[in-house]
Protein backbone atom coordinates (compact mmCIF):
# COMPACT_ATOMS: atom_id res chain seq x y z
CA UNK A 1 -101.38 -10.53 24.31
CA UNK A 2 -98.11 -12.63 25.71
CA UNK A 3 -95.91 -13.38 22.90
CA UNK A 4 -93.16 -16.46 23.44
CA UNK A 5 -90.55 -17.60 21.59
CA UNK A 6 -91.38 -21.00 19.06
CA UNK A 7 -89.92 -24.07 20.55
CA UNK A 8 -88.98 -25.04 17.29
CA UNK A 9 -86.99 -22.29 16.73
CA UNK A 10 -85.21 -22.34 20.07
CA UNK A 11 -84.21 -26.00 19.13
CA UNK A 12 -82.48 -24.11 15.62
CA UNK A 13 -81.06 -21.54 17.60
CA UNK A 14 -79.35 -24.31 19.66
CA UNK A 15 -78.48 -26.57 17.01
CA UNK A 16 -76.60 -23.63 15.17
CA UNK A 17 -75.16 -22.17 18.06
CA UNK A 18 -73.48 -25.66 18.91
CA UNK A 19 -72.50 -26.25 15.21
CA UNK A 20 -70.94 -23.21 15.22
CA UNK A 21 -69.40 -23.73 18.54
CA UNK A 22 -67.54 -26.98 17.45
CA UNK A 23 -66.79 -25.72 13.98
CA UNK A 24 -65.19 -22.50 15.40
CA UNK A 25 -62.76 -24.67 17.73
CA UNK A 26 -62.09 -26.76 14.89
CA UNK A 27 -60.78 -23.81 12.59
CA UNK A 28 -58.91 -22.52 15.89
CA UNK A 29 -56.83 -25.71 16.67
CA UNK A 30 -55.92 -25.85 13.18
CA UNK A 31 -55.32 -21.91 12.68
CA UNK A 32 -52.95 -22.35 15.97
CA UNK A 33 -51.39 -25.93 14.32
CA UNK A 34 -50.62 -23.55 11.52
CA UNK A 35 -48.95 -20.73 13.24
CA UNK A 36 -46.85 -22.89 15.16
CA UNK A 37 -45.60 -24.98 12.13
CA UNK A 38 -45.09 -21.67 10.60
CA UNK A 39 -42.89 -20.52 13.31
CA UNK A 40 -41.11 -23.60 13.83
CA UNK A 41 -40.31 -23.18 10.10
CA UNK A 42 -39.14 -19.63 10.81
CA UNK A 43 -37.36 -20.75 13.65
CA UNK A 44 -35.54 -23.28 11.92
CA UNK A 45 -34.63 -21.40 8.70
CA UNK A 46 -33.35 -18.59 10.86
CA UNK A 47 -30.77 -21.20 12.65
CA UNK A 48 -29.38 -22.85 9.51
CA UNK A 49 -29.32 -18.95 8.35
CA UNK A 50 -26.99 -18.24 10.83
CA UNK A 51 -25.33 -21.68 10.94
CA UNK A 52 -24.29 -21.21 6.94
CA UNK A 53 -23.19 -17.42 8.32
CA UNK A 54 -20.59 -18.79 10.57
CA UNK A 55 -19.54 -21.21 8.33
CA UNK A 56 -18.69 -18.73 5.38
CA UNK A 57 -17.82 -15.83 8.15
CA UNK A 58 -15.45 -13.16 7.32
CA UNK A 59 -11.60 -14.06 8.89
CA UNK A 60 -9.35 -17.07 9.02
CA UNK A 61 -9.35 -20.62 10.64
CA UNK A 62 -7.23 -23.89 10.57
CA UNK A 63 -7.13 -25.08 7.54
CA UNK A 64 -8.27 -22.19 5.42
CA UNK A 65 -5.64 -21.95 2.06
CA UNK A 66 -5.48 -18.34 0.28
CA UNK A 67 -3.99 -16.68 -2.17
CA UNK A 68 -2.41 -12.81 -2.18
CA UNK A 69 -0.60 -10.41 -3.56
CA UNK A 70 0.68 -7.29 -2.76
CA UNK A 71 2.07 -4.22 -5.34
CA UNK A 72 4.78 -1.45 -4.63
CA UNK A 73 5.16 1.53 -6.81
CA UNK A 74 7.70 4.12 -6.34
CA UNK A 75 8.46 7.13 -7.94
CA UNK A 76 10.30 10.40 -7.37
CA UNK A 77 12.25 13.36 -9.27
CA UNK A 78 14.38 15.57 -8.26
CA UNK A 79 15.21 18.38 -11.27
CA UNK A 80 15.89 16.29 -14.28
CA UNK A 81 17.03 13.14 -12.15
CA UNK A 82 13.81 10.23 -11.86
CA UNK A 83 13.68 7.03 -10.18
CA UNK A 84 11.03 4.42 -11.01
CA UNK A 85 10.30 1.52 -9.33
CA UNK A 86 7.38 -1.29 -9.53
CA UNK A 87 7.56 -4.57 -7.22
CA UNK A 88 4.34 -7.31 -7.53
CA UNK A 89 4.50 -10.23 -5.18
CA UNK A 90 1.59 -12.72 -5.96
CA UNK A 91 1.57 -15.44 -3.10
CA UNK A 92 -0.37 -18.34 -1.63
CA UNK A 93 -1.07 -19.27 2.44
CA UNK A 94 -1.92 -22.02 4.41
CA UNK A 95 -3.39 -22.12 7.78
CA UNK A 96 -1.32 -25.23 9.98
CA UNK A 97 -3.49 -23.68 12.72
CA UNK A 98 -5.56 -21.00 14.18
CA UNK A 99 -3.34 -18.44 14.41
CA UNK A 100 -0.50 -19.68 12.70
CA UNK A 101 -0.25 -19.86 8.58
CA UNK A 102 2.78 -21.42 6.41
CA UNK A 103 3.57 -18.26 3.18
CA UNK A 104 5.50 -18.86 0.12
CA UNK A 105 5.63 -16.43 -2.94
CA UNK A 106 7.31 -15.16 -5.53
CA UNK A 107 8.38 -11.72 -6.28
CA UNK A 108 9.06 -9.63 -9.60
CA UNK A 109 10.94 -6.34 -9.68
CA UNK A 110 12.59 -3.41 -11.76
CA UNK A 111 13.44 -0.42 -11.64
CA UNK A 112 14.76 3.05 -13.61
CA UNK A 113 17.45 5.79 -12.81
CA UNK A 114 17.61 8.35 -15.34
CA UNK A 115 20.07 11.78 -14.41
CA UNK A 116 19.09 12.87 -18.14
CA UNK A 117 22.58 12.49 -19.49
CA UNK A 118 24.08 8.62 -18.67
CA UNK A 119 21.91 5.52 -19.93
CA UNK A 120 19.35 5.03 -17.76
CA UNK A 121 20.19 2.94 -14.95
CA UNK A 122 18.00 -0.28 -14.97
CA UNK A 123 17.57 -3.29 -12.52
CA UNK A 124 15.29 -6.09 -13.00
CA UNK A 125 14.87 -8.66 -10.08
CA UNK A 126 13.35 -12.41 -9.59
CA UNK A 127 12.81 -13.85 -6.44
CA UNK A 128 11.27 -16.60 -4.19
CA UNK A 129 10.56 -16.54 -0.98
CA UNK A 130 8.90 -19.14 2.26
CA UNK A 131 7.78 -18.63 5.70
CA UNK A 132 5.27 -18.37 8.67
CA UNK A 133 3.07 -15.80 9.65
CA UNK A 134 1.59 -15.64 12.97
CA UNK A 135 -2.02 -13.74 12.80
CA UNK A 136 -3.26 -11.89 16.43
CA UNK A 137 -7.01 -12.03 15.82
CA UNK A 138 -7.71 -14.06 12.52
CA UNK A 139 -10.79 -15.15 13.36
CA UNK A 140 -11.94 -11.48 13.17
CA UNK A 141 -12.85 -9.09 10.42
CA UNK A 142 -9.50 -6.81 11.39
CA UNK A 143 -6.08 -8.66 11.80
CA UNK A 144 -2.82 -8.26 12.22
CA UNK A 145 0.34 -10.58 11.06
CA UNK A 146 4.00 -10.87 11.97
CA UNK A 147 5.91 -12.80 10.07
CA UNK A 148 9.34 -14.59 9.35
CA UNK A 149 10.66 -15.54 6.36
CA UNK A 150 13.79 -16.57 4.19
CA UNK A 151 14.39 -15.39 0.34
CA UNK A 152 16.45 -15.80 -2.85
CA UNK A 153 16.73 -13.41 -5.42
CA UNK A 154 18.55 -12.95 -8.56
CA UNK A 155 18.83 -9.79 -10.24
CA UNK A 156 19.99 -8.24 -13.05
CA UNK A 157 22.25 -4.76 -13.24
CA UNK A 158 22.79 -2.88 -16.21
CA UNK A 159 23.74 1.00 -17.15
CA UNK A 160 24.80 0.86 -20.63
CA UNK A 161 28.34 -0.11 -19.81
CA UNK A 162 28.53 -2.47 -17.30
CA UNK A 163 26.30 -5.76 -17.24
CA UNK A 164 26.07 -7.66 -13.84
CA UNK A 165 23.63 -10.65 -12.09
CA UNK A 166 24.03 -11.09 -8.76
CA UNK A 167 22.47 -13.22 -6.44
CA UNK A 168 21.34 -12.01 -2.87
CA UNK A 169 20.05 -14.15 0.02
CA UNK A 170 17.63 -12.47 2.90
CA UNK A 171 15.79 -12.76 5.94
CA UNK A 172 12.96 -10.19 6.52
CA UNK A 173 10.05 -10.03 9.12
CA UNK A 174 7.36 -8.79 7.53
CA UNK A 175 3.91 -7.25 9.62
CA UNK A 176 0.66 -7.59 7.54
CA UNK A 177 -2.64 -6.28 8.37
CA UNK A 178 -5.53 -7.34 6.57
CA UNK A 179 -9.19 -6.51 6.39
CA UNK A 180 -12.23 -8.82 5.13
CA UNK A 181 -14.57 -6.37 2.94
CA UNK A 182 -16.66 -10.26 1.92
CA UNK A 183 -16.28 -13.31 3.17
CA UNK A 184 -13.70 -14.33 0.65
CA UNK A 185 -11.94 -10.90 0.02
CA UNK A 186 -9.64 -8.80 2.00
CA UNK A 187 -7.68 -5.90 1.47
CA UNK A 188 -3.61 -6.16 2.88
CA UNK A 189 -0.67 -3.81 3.32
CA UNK A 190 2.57 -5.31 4.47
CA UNK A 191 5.27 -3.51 5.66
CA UNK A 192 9.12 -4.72 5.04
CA UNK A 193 9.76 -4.55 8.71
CA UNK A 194 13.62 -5.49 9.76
CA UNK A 195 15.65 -7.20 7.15
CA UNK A 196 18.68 -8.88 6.34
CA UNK A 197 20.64 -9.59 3.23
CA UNK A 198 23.86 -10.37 1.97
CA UNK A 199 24.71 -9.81 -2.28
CA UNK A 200 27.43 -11.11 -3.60
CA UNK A 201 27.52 -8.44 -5.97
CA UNK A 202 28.24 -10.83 -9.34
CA UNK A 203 30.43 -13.55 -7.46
CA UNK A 204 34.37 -13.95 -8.53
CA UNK A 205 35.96 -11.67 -6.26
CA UNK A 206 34.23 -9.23 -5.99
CA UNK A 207 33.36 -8.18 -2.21
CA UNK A 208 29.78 -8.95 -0.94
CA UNK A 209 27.07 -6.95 0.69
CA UNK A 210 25.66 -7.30 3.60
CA UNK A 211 22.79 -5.06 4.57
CA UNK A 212 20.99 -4.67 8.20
CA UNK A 213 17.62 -2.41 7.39
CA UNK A 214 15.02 -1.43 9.05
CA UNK A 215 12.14 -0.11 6.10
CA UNK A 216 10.91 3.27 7.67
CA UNK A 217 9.68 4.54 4.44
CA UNK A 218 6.49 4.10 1.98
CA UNK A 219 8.47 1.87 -0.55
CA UNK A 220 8.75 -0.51 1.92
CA UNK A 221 5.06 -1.15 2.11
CA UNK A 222 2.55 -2.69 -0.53
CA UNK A 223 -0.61 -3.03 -1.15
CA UNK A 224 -3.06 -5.52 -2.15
CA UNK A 225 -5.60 -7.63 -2.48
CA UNK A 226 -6.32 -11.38 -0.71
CA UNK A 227 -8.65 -14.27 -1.97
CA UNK A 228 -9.92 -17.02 0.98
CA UNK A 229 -10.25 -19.83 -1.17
């Protein structure tokens, strides 16, 4: 006996397989609408990502303001003979252009010699201080700065027998490197570099000072911290 298929259910096979057919494509456009929305959602969050990046990137540009400060400590002994010393300059920066920034800051000293058998020598200083720093490679994580600037500083001399202020003008160019651990914080060190000042050593008559330096030693450098505002 021949068996064959029921025409019937060849017409169901065909109806289902069509259904299916169209159904299937139907779920595939929109499975492929929804990848591609997904990835042009990707794609776009990815670019304003990196958009916001380089808008809060590590470095310095024109018109970026900051504030810094740097802190010196000194001390040595020799037998019964010490020397103390502690220097914090807070200041504040302002960037006229890329590369170039306008400084101003203020400066507080003092300091301590004690032989062990005079009064203690002691010193206390005030000072202010403006400029312009020109940075190499600002825009980076890593720069460097060499500056130029003027100062004023008054200061206070006393060893138990003689009291004295004197007043002491300066010009000092100062190099600064600096490097971004954030976007808004970076550790300095500045070095004194070559200096000039003049002291008037309490006015009257008394003969002035005038000192030519060139800071080759660690008190001449401080360290500190910087905030990008």
């Amino acid at each position: 006996m021949i068996l064959t298929d029921n025409p019937k259910k060849k017409v169901s096979k065909i109806c289902f397989l069509t259904i299916y057919s169209i159904f299937a494509s139907l779920i595939l456009n929109k499975m492929k609408k929804i990848i591609l929305s997904t990835v042009a959602i990707l794609a776009f969050g990815f670019a304003n990502a990196q958009d916001t990046k380089t808008a809060g990137s590590m470095g310095f540009a024109k018109g970026d303001l900051f504030l810094s400060g740097t802190v010196n400590v000194s001390n040595e002994k020799t037998g019964d003979v010490k020397e103390d010393g502690l220097t914090v300059s807070p200041s504040i920066g302002y960037f006229l252009a890329d590369n170039w920034a306008l400084v101003g800051g203020i400066e507080f000293g003092s300091t301590k010699d004690d032989d062990g058998v005079a009064d203690p020598v002691k010193t206390s200083s005030f000072g202010v201080n403006a400029g312009v720093a020109y940075f190499f490679t600002p825009a980076n994580q890593f720069s460097v700065s060499l500056g130029g600037n003027i100062s004023y500083t008054s200061s206070n001399f006393d060893n138990g027998v003689v009291d004295v202020d004197t007043k002491e003008i300066g010009v000092n160019v100062p190099l600064g490197l600096h490097y971004f651990v954030s976007d808004k914080f970076a550790i300095m060190a500045q070095w004194g570099g070559l200096g000039y000042t003049t002291n008037d050593n309490g006015g009257d008559d008394a003969d002035k000072t005038n000192n030519l330096s060139l800071g080759l030693n660690m008190d001449s450098i401080g360290f500190g911290l910087l905030y990008k505002l």
